[in-house]
Protein backbone atom coordinates (compact mmCIF):
# COMPACT_ATOMS: atom_id res chain seq x y z
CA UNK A 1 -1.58 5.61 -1.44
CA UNK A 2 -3.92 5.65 1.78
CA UNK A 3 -5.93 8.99 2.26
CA UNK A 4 -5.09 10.31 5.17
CA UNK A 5 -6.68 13.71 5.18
CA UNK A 6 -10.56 13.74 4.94
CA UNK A 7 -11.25 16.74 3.33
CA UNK A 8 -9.22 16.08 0.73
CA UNK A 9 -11.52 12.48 0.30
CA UNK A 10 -14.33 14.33 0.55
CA UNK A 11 -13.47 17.00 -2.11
CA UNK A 12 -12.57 14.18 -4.82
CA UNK A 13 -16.08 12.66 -4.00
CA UNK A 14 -17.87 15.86 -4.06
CA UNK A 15 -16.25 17.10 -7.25
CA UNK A 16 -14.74 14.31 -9.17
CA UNK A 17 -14.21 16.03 -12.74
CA UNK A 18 -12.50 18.66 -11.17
CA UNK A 19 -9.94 16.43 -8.97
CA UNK A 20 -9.61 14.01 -11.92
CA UNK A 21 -8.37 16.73 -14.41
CA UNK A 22 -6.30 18.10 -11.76
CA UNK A 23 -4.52 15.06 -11.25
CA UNK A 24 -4.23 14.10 -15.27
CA UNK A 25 -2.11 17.59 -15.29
CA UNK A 26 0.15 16.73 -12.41
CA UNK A 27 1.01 13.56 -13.87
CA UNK A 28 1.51 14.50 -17.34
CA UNK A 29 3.62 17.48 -15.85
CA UNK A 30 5.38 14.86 -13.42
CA UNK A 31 6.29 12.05 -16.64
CA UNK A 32 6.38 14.35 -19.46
CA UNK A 33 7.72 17.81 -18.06
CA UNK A 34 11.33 17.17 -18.77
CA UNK A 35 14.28 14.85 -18.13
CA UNK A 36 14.23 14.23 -14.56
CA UNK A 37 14.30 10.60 -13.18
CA UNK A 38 11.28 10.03 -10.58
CA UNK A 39 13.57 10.40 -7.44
CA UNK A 40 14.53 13.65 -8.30
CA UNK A 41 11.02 14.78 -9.10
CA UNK A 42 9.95 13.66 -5.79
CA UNK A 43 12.60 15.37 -3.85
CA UNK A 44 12.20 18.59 -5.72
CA UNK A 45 8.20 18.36 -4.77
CA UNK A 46 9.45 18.00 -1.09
CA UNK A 47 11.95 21.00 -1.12
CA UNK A 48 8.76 23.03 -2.52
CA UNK A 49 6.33 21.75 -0.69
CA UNK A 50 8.21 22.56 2.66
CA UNK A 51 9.38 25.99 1.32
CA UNK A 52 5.42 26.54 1.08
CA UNK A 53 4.65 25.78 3.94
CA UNK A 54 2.36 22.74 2.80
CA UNK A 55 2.18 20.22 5.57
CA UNK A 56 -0.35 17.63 3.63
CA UNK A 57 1.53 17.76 0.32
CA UNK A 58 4.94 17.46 2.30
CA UNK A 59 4.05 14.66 3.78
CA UNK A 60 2.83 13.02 0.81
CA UNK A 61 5.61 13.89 -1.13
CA UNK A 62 7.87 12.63 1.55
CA UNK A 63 6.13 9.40 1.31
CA UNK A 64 6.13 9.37 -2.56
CA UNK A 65 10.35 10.36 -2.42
CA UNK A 66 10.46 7.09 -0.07
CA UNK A 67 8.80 4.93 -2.67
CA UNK A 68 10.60 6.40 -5.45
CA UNK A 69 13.81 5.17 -3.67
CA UNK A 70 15.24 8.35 -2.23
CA UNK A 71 17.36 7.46 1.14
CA UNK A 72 16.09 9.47 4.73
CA UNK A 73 19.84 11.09 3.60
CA UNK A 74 18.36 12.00 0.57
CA UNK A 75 14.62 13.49 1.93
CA UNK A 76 16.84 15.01 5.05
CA UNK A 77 19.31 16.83 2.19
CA UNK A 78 16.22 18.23 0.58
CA UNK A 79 14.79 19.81 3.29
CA UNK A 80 17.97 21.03 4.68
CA UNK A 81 17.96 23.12 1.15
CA UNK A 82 14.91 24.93 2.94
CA UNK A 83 17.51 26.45 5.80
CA UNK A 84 19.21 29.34 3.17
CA UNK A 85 16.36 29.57 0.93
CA UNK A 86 13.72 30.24 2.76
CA UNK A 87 15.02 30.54 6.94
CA UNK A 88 15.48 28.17 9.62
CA UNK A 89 11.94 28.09 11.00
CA UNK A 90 10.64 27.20 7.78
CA UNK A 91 13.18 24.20 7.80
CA UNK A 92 11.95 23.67 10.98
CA UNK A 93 8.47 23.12 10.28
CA UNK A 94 9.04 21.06 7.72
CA UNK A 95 11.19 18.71 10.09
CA UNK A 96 8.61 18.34 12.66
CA UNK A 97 6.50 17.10 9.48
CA UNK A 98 9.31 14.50 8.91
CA UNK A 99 9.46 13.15 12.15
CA UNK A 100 6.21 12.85 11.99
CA UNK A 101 5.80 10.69 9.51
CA UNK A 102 9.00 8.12 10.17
């Protein structure tokens, strides 16, 4: 996937070990955790990652749920999940991030 934010880039160069360990625990997590098929992992990262407030990793996990086959129905669904969890403006937010990235 194409880096798009250059901090992140320049934190993976700066401190490889620590970014490659990182990301050998969010992939064993992500194909090992449990019984969920790849779409569903992706959507659930974009419900949380909205929830939180996390603009990068929702729009990288937006992107990921696209190439793991979820539908704009299904991305649009998982965000709308934000709205009584966690309050409109939340949802909100994480729209704007959305539209963003169509």
């Amino acid at each position: 996937m194409k880096e798009h934010y250059p901090l992140f880039a320049e934190f993976k160069k700066e401190h490889p070990d620590i970014y490659e360990r990182n990301e050998a625990l969010g992939e064993y997590i992500h194909q090992h955790g449990g019984p969920l098929d790849e779409k569903t992992r992706c959507l659930i990262k974009v419900g949380i990652a909205a929830a939180h407030h996390r603009e990068n990793a929702l729009g990288t996990h937006i992107a990921k749920a696209r190439e793991a086959g979820a539908s704009e129905e299904e991305i649009l669904h998982a965000l709308y999940l934000v709205i009584p969890t966690c309050g409109f403006p939340h949802f909100m937010e994480a729209y704007r991030v959305y539209k963003s990235r169509d």
